[in-house]
PDB file of N, CA and C in Angstrom:
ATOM      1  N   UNK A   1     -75.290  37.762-264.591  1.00  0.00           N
ATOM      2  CA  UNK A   1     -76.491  37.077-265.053  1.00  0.00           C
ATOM      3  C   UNK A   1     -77.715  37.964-264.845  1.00  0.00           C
ATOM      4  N   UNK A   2     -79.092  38.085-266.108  1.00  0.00           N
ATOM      5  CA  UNK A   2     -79.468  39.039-265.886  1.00  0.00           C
ATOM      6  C   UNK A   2     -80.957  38.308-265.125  1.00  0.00           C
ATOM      7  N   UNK A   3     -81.424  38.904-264.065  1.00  0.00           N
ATOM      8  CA  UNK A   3     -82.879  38.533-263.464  1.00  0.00           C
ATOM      9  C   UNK A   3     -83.954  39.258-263.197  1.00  0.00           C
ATOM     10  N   UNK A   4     -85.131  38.515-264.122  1.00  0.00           N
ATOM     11  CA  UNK A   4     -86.241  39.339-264.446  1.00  0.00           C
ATOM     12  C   UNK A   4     -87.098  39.994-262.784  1.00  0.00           C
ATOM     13  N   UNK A   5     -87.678  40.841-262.490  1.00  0.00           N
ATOM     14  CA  UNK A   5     -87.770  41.892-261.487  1.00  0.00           C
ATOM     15  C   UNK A   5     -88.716  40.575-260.843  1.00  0.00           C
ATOM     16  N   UNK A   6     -88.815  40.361-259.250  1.00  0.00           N
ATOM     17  CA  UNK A   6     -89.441  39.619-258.545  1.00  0.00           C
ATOM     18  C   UNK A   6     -89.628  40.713-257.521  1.00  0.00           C
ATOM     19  N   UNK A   7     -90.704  40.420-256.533  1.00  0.00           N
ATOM     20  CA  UNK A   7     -91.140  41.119-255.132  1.00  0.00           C
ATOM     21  C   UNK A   7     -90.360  40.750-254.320  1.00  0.00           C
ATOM     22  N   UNK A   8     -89.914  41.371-253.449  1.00  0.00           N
ATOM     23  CA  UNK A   8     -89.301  40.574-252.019  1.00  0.00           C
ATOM     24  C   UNK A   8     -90.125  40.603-250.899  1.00  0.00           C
ATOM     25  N   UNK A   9     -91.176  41.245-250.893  1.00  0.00           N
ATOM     26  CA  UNK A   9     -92.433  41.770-250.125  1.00  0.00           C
ATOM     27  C   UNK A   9     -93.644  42.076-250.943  1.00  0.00           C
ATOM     28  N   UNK A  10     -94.695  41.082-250.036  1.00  0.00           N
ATOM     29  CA  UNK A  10     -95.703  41.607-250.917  1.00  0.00           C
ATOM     30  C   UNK A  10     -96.351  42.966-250.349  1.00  0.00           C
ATOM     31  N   UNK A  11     -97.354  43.689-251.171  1.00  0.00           N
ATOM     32  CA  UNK A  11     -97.752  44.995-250.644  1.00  0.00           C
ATOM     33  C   UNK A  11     -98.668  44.604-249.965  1.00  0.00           C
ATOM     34  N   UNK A  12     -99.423  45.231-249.061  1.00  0.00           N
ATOM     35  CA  UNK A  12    -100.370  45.097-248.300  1.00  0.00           C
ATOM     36  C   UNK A  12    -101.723  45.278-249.547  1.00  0.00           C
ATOM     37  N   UNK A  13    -103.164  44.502-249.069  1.00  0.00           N
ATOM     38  CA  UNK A  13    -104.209  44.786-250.173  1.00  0.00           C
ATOM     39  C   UNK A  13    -104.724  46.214-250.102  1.00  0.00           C
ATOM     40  N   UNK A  14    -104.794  46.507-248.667  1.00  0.00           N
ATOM     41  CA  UNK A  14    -105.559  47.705-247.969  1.00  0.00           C
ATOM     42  C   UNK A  14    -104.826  48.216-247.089  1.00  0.00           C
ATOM     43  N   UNK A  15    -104.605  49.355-247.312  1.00  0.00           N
ATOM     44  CA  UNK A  15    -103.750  50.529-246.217  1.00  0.00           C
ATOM     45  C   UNK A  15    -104.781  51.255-245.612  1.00  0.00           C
ATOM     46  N   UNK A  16    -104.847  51.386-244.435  1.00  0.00           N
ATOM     47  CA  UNK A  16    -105.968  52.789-244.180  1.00  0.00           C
ATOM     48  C   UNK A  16    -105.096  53.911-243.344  1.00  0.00           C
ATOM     49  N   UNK A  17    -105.477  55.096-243.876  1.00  0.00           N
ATOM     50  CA  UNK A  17    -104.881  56.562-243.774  1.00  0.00           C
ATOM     51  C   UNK A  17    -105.662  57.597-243.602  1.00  0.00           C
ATOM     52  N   UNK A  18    -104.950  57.928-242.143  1.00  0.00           N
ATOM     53  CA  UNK A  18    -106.013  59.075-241.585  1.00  0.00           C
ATOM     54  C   UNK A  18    -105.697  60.366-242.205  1.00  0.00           C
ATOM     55  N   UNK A  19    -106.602  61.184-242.319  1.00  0.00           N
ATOM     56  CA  UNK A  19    -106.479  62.386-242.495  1.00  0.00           C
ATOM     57  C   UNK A  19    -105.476  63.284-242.611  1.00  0.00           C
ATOM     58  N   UNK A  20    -105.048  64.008-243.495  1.00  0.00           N
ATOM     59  CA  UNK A  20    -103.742  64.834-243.221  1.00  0.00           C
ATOM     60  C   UNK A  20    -102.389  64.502-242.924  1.00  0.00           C
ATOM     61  N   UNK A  21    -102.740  62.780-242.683  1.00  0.00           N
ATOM     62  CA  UNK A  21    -101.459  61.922-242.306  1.00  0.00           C
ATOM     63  C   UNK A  21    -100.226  61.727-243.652  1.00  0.00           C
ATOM     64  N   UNK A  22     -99.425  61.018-243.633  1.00  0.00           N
ATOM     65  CA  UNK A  22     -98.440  60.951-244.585  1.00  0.00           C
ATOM     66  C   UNK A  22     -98.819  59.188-245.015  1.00  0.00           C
ATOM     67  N   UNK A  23     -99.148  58.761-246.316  1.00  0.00           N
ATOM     68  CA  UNK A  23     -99.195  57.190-246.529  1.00  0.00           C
ATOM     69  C   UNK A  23     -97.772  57.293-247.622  1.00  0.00           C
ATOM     70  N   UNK A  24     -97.823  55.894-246.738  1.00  0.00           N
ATOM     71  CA  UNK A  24     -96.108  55.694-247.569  1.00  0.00           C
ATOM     72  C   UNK A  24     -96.618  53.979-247.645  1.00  0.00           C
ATOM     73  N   UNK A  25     -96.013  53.782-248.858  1.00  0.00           N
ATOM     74  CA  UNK A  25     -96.574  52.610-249.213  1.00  0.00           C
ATOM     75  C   UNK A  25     -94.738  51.970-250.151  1.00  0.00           C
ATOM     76  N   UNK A  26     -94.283  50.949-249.855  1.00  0.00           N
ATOM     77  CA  UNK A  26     -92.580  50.591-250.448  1.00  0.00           C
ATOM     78  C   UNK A  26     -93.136  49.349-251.337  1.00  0.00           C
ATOM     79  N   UNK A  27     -92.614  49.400-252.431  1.00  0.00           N
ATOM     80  CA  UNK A  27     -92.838  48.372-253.679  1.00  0.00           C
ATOM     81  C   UNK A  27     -91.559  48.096-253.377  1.00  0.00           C
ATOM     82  N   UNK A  28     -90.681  47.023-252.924  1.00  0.00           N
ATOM     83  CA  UNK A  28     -89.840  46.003-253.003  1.00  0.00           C
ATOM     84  C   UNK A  28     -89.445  44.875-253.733  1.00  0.00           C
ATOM     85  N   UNK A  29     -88.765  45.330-255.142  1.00  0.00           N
ATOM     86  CA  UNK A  29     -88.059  44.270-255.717  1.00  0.00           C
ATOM     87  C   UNK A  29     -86.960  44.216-256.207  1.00  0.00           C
ATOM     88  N   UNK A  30     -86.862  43.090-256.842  1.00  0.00           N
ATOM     89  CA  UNK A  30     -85.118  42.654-257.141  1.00  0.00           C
ATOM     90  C   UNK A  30     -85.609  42.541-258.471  1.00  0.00           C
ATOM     91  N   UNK A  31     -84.175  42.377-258.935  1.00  0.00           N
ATOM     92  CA  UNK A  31     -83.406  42.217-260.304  1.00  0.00           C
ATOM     93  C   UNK A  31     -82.530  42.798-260.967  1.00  0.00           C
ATOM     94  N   UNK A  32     -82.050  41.906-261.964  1.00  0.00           N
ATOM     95  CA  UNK A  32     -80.824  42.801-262.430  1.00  0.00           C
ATOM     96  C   UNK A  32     -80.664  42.578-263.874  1.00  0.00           C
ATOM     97  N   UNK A  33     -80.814  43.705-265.049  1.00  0.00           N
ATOM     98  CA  UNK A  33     -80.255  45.216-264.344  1.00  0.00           C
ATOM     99  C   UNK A  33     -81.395  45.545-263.229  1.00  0.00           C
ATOM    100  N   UNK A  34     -81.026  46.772-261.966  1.00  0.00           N
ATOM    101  CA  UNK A  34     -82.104  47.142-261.385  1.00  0.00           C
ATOM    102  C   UNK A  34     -83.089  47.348-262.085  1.00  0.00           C
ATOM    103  N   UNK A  35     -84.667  47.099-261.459  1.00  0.00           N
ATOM    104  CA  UNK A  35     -85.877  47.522-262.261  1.00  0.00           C
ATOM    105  C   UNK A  35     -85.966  48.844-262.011  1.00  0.00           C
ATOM    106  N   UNK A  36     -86.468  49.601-262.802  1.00  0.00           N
ATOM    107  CA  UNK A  36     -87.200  50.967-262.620  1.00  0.00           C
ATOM    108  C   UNK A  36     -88.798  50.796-261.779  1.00  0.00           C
ATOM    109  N   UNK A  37     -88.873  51.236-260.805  1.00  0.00           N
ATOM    110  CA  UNK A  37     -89.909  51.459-260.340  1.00  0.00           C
ATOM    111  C   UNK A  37     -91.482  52.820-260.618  1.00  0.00           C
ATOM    112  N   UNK A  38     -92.399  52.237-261.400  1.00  0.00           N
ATOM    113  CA  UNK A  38     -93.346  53.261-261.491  1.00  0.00           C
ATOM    114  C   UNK A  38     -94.491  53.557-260.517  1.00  0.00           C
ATOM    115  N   UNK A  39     -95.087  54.334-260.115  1.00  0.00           N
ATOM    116  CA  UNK A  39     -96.310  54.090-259.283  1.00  0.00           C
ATOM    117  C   UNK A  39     -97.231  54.615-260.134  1.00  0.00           C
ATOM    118  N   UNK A  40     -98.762  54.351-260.514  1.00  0.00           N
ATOM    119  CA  UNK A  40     -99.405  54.932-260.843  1.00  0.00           C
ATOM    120  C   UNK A  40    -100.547  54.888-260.172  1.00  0.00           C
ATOM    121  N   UNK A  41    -101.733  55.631-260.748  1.00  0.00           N
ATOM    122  CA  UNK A  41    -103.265  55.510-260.445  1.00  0.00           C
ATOM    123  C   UNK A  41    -103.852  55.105-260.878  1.00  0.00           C
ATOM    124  N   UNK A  42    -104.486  54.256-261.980  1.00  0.00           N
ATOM    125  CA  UNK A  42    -105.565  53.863-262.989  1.00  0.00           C
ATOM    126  C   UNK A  42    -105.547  55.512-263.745  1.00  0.00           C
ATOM    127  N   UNK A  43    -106.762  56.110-264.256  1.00  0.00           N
ATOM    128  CA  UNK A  43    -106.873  56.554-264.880  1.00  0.00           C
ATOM    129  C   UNK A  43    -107.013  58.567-264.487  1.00  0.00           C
ATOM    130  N   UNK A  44    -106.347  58.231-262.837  1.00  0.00           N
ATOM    131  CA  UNK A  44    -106.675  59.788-262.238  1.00  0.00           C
ATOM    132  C   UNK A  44    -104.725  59.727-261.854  1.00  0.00           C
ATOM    133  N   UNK A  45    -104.491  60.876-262.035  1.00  0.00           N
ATOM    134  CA  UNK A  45    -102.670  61.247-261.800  1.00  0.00           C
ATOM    135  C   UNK A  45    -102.460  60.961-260.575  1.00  0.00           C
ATOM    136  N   UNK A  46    -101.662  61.186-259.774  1.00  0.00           N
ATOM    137  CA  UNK A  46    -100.884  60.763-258.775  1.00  0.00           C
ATOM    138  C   UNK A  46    -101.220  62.032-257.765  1.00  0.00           C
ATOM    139  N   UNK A  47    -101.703  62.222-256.884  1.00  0.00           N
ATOM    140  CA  UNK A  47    -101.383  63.740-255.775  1.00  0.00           C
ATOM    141  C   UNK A  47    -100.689  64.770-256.105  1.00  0.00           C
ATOM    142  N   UNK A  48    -100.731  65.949-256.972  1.00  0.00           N
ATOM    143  CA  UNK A  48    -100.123  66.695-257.606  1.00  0.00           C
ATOM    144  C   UNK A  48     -99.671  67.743-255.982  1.00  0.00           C
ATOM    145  N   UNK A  49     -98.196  67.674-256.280  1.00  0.00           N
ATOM    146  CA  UNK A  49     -97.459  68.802-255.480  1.00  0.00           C
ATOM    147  C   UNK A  49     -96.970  67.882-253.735  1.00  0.00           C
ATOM    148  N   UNK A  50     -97.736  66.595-253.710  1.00  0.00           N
ATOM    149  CA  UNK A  50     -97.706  65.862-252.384  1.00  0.00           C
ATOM    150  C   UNK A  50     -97.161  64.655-252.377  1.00  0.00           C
ATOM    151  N   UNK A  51     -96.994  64.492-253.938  1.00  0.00           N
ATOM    152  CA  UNK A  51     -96.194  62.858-253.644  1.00  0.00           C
ATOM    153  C   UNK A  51     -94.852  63.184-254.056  1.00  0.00           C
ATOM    154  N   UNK A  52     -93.919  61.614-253.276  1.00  0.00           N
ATOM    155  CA  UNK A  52     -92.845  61.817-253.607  1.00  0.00           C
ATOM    156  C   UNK A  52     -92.512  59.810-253.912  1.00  0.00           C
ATOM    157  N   UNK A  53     -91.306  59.754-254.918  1.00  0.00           N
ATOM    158  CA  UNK A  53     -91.341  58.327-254.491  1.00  0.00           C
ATOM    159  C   UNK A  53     -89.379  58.585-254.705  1.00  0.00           C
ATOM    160  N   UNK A  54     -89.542  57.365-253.693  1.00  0.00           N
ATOM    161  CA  UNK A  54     -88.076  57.640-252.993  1.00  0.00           C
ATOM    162  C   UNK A  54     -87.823  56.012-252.815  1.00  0.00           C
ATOM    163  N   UNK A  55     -86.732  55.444-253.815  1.00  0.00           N
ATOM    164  CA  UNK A  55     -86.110  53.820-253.483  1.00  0.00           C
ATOM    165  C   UNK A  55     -87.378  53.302-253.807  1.00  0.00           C
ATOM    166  N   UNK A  56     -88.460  53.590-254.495  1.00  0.00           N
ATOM    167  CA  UNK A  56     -89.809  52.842-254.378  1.00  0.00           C
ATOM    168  C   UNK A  56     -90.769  52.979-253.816  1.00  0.00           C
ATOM    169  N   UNK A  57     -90.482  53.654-253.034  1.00  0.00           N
ATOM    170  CA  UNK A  57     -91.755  53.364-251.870  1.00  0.00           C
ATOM    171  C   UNK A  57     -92.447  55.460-252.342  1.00  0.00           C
ATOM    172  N   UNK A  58     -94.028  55.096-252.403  1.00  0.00           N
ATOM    173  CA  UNK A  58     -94.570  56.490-252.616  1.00  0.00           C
ATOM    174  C   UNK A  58     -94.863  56.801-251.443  1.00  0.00           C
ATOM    175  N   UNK A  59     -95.015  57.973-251.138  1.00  0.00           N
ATOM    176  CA  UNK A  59     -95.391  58.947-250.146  1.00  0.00           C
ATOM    177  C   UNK A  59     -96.178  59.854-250.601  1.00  0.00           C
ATOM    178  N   UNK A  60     -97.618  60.132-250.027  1.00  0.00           N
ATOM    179  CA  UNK A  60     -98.569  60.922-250.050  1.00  0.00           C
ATOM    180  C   UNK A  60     -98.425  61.651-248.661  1.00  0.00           C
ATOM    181  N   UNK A  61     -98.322  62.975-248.986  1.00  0.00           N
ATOM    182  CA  UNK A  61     -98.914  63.829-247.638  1.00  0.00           C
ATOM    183  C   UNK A  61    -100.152  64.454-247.640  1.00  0.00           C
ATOM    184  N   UNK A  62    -100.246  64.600-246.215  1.00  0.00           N
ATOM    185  CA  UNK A  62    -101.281  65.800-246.129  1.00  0.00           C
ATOM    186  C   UNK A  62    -102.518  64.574-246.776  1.00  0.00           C
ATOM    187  N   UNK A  63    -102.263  63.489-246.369  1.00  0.00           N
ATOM    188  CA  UNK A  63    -104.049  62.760-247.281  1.00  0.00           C
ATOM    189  C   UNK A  63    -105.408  63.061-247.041  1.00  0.00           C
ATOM    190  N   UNK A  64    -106.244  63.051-247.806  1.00  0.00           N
ATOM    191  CA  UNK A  64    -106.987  63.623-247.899  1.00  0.00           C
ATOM    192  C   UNK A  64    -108.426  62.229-248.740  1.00  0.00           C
ATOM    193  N   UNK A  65    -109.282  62.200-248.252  1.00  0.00           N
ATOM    194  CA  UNK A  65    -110.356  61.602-249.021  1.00  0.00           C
ATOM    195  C   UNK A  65    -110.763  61.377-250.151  1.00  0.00           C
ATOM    196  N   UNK A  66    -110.004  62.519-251.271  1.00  0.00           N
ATOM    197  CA  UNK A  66    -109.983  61.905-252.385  1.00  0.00           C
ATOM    198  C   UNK A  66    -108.693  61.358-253.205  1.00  0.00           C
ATOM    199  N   UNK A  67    -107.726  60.767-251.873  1.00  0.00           N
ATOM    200  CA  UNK A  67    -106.681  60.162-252.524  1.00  0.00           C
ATOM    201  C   UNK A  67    -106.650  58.809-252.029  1.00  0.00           C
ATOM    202  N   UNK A  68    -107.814  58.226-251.475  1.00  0.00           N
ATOM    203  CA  UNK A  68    -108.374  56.677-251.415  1.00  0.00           C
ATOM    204  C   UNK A  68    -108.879  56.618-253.066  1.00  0.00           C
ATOM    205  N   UNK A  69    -108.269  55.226-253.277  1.00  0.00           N
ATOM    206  CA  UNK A  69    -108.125  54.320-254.369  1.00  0.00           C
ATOM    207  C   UNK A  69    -107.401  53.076-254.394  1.00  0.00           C
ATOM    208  N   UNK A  70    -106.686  52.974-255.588  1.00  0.00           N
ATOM    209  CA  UNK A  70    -105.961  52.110-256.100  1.00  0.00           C
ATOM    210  C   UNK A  70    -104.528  52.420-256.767  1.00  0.00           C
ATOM    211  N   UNK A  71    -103.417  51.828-256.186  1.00  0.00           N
ATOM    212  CA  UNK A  71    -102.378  52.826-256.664  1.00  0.00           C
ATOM    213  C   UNK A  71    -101.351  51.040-257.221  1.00  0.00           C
ATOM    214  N   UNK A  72    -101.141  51.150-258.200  1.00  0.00           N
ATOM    215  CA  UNK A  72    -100.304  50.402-258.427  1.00  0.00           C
ATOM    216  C   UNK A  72     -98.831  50.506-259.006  1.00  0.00           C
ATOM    217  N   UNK A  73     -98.180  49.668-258.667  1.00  0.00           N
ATOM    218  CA  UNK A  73     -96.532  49.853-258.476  1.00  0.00           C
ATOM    219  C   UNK A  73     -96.198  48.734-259.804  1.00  0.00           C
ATOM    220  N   UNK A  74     -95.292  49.284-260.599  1.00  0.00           N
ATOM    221  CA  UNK A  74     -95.060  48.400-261.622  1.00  0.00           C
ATOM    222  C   UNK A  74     -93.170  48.442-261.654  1.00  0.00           C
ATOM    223  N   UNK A  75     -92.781  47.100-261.857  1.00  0.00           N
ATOM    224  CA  UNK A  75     -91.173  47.194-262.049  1.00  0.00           C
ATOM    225  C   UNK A  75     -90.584  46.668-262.899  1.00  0.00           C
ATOM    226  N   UNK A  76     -89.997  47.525-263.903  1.00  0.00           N
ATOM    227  CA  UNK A  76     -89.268  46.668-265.512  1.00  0.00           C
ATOM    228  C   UNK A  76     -87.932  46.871-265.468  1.00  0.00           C
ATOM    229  N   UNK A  77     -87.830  45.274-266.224  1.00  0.00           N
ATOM    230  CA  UNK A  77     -86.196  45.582-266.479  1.00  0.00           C
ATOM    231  C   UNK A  77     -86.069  44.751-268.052  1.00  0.00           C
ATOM    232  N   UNK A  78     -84.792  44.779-268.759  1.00  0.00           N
ATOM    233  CA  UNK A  78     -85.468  44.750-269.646  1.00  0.00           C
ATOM    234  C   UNK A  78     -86.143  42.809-270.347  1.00  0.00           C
ATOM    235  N   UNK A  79     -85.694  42.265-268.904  1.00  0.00           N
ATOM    236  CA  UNK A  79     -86.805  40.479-268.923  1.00  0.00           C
ATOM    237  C   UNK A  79     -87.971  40.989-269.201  1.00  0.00           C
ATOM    238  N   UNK A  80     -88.440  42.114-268.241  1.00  0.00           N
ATOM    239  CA  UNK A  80     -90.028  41.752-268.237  1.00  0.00           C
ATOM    240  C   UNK A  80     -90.522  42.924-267.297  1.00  0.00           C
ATOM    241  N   UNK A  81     -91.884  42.546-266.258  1.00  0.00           N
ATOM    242  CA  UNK A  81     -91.930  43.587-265.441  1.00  0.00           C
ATOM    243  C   UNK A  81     -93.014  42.465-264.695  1.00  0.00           C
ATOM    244  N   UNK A  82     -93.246  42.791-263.357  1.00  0.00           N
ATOM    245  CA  UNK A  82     -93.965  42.785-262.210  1.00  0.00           C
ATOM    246  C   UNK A  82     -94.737  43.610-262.078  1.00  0.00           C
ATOM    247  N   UNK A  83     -95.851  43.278-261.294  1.00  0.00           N
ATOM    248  CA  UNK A  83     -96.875  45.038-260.506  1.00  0.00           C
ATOM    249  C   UNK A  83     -97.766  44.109-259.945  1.00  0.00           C
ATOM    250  N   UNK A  84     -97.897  45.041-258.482  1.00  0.00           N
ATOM    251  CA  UNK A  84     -98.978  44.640-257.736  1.00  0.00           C
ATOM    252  C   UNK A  84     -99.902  45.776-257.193  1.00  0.00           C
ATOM    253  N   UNK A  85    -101.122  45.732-256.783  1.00  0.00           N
ATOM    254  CA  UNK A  85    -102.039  46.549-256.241  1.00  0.00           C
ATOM    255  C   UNK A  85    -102.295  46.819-254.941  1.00  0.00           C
ATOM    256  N   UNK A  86    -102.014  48.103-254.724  1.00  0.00           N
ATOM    257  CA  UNK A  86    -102.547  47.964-253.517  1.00  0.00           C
ATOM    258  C   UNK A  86    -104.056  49.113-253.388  1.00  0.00           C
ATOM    259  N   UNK A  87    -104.681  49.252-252.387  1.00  0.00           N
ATOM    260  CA  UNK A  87    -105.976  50.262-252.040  1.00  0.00           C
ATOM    261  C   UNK A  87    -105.268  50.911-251.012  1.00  0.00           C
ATOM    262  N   UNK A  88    -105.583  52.046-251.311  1.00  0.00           N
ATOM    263  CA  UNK A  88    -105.874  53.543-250.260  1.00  0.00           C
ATOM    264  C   UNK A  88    -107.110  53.437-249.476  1.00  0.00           C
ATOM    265  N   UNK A  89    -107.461  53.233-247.974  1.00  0.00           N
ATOM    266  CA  UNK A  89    -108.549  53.925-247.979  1.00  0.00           C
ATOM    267  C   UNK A  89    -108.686  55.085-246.461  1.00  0.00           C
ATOM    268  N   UNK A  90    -109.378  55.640-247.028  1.00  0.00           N
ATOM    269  CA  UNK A  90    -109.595  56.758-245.933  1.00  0.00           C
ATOM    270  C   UNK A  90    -110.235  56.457-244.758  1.00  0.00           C
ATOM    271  N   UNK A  91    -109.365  56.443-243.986  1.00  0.00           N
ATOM    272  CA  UNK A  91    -109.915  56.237-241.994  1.00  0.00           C
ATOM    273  C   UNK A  91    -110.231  58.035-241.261  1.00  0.00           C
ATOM    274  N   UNK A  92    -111.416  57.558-240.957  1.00  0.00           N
ATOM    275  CA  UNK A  92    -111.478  59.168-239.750  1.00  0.00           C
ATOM    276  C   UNK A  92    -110.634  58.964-238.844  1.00  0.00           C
ATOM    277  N   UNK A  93    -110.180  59.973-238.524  1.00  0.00           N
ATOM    278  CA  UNK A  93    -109.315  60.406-237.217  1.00  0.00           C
ATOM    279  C   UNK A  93    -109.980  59.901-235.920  1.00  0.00           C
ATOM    280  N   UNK A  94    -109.090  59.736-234.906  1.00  0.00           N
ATOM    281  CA  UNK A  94    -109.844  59.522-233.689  1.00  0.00           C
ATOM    282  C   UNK A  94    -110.363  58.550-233.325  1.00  0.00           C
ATOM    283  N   UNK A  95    -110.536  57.810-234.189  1.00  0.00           N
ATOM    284  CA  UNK A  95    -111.892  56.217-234.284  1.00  0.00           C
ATOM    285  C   UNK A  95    -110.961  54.797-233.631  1.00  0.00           C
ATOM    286  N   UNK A  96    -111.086  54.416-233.253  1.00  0.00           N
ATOM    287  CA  UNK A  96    -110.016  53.142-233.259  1.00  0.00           C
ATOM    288  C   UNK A  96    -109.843  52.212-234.475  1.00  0.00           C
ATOM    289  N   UNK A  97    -109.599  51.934-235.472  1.00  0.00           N
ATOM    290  CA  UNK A  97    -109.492  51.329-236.540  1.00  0.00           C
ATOM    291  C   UNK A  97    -109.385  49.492-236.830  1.00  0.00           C
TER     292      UNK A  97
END
């Protein structure tokens, strides 16, 4: 039986990521056939040479201040598709948060 892509987790609204740190952010859903998972940016590309996405979930290294934004995760199968938003934002080092 085929089932259109649902969340099993929602994403967080706001991640904050220190400096040089690694943000890993997991889009979690179901359905079947499996959904394909996309991540994008709005209208700026993805961290060229630093991201990776692995089972869903993206990974930024090495972050950096101008990779606070908006990154959204979209999942199709061929019911339909899901996507939710989440924000990047940049924390200084050291600070208590």
């Amino acid at each position: 039986m085929a089932v259109p892509p649902q969340f099993t987790e929602t994403l967080d609204r706001v991640i904050k990521v220190t400096y040089n740190s690694v943000a890993s952010i997991s889009c979690r859903v179901f359905g079947f056939p499996a959904p394909t998972i996309v991540w994008s940016r709005g209208l700026v590309s993805l961290p060229q040479g630093r991201t990776t996405i692995t089972n869903g979930t993206l990974n930024i290294s090495n972050f950096s201040p101008q990779d606070s934004g908006t990154y959204q995760c979209k999942a199709t199968n061929k019911l339909g598709y899901v996507r939710a938003l989440t924000t990047l934002i940049y924390a200084k080092p050291g600070k208590n948060q």
